[in-house]
Protein backbone atom coordinates (compact mmCIF):
# COMPACT_ATOMS: atom_id res chain seq x y z
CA UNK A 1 105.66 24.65 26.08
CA UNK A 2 108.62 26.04 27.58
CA UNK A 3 111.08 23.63 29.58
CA UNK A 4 111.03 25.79 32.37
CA UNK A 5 106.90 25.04 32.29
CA UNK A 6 107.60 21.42 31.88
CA UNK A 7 109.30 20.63 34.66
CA UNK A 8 106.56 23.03 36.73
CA UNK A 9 104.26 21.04 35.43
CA UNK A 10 106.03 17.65 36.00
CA UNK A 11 106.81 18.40 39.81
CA UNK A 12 102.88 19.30 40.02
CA UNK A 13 101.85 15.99 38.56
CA UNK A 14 104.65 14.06 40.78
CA UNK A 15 103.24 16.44 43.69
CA UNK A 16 100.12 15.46 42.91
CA UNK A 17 101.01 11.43 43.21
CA UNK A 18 103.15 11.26 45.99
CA UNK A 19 100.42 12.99 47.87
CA UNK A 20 99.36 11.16 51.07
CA UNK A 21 97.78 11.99 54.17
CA UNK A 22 100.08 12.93 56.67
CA UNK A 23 102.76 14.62 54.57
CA UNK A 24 102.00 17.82 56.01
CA UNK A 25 100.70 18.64 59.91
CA UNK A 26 98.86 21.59 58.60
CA UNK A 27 96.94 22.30 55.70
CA UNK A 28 99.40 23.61 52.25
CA UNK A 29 99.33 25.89 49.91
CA UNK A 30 101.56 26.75 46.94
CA UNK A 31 100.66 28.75 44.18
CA UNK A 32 103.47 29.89 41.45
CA UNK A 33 102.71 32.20 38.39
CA UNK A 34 105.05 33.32 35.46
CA UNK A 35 103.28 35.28 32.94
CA UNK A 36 101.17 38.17 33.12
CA UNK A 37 97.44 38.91 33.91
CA UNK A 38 97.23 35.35 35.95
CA UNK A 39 94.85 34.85 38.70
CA UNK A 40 94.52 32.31 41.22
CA UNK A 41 93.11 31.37 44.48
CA UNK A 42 92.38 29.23 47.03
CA UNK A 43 90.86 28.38 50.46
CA UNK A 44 91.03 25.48 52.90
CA UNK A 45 89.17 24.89 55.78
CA UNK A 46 89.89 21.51 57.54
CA UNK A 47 92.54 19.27 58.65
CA UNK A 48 96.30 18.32 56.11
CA UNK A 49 94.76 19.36 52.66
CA UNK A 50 97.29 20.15 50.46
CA UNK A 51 96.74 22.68 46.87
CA UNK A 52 99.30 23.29 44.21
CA UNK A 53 98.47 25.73 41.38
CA UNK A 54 101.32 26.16 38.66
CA UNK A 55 100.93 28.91 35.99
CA UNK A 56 103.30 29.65 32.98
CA UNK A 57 102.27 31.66 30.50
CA UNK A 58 99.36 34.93 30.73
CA UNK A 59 95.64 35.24 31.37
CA UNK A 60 95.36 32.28 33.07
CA UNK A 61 92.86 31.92 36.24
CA UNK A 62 92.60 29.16 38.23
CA UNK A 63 90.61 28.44 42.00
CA UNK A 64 89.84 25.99 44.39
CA UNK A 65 88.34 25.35 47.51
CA UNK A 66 88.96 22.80 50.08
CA UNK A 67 86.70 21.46 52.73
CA UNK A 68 87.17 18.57 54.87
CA UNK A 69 90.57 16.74 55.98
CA UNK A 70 93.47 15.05 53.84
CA UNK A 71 92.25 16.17 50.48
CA UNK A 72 94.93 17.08 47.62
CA UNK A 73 94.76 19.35 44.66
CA UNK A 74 97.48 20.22 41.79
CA UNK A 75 96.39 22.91 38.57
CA UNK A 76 99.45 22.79 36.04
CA UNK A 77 98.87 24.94 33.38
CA UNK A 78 100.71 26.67 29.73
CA UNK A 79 99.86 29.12 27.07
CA UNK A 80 97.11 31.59 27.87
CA UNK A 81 93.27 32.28 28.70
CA UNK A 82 93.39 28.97 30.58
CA UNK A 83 90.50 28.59 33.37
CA UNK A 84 90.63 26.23 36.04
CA UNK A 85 88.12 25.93 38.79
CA UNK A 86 87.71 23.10 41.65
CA UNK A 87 85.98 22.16 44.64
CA UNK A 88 86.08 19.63 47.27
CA UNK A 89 84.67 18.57 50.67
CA UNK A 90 84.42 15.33 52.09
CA UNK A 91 87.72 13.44 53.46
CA UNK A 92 90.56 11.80 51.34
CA UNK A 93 89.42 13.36 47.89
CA UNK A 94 92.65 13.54 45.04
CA UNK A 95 91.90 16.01 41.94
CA UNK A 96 94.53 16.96 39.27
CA UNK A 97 94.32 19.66 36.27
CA UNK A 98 97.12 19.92 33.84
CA UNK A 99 96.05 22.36 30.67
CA UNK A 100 98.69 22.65 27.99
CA UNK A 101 97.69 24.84 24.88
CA UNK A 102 95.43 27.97 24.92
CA UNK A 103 92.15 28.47 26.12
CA UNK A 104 91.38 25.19 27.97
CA UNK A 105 88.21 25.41 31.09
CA UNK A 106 88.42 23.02 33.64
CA UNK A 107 85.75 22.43 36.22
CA UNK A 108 85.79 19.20 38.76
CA UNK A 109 83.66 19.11 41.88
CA UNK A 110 83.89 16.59 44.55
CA UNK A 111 81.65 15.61 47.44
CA UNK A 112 82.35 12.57 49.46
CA UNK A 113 85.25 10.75 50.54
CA UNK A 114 87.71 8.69 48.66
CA UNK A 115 87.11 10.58 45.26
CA UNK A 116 89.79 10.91 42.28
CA UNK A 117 89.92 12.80 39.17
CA UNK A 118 92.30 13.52 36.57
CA UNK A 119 92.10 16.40 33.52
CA UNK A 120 94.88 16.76 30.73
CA UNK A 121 94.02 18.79 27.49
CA UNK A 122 96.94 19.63 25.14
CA UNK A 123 95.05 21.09 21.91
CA UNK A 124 93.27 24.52 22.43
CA UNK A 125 89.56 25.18 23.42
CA UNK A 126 89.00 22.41 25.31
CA UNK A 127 86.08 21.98 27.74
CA UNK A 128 85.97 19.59 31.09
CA UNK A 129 83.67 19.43 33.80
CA UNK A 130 83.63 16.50 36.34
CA UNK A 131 81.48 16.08 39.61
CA UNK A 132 81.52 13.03 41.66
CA UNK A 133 79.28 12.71 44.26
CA UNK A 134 79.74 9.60 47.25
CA UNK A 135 82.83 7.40 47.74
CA UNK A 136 85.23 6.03 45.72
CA UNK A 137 84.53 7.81 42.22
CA UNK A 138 87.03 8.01 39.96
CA UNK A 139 87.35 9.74 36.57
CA UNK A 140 89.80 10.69 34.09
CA UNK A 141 89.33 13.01 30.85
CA UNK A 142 91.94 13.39 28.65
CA UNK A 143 91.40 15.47 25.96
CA UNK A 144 93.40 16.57 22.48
């Protein structure tokens, strides 16, 4: 992984922690890409959410939606053919992605309020999909 990557990926997951309701009046979006052929989206309807998506190397897609108020989001991914996918509505939700070698999917979905979920995967081919569903859920897949 490249340094410059690293430290992308570091602000993300420090983003991603220092996160609180009421950082930002309006809702927040910041997407950054380096490589070629990368996709990425997203949407937010609702009140102070707040979405990061980091991209370093090519091929890499990543989307997420937003519904509701004060919910956060950070994607930090490397290497290529990476696939990242999210969803939340509800109130207060926290949902992190950081994908490191090649070919990693990554699919978390939550509904509710108060949710949290965390996804790392270094190796290559890895698979994660996450849904919570209610309040005060919290996962965390980490993966090799």
């Amino acid at each position: 992984m490249s340094s410059r990557c690293l430290i992308g990926v570091t602000a993300a997951l420090v983003l991603f922690a220092a996160a609180a309701p009421g950082a930002r009046a309006d809702g927040y979006v910041s997407i950054e890409q380096y490589g070629s052929s990368n996709g990425a989206a997203g949407s937010q309807r609702g009140f102070r959410n707040r979405l990061t998506i980091h991209q370093d190397g090519g091929g890499n897609s990543a989307h997420h939606q937003q519904y509701g108020d004060f919910n956060r989001h950070v994607t930090g991914q490397s290497g290529t053919g990476h696939d990242a996918r999210g969803y939340q509505s509800g109130h207060g939700n926290i949902s992190g992605i950081a994908q490191f070698g090649y070919g990693h999917r990554a699919v978390t979905s939550q509904d509710g309020n108060g949710n949290a979920v965390g996804v790392i995967q270094a190796g290559s081919g890895n698979t994660a999909n996450a849904r919570q569903i209610g309040a005060g859920n919290v996962s965390v897949i980490i993966q090799d």
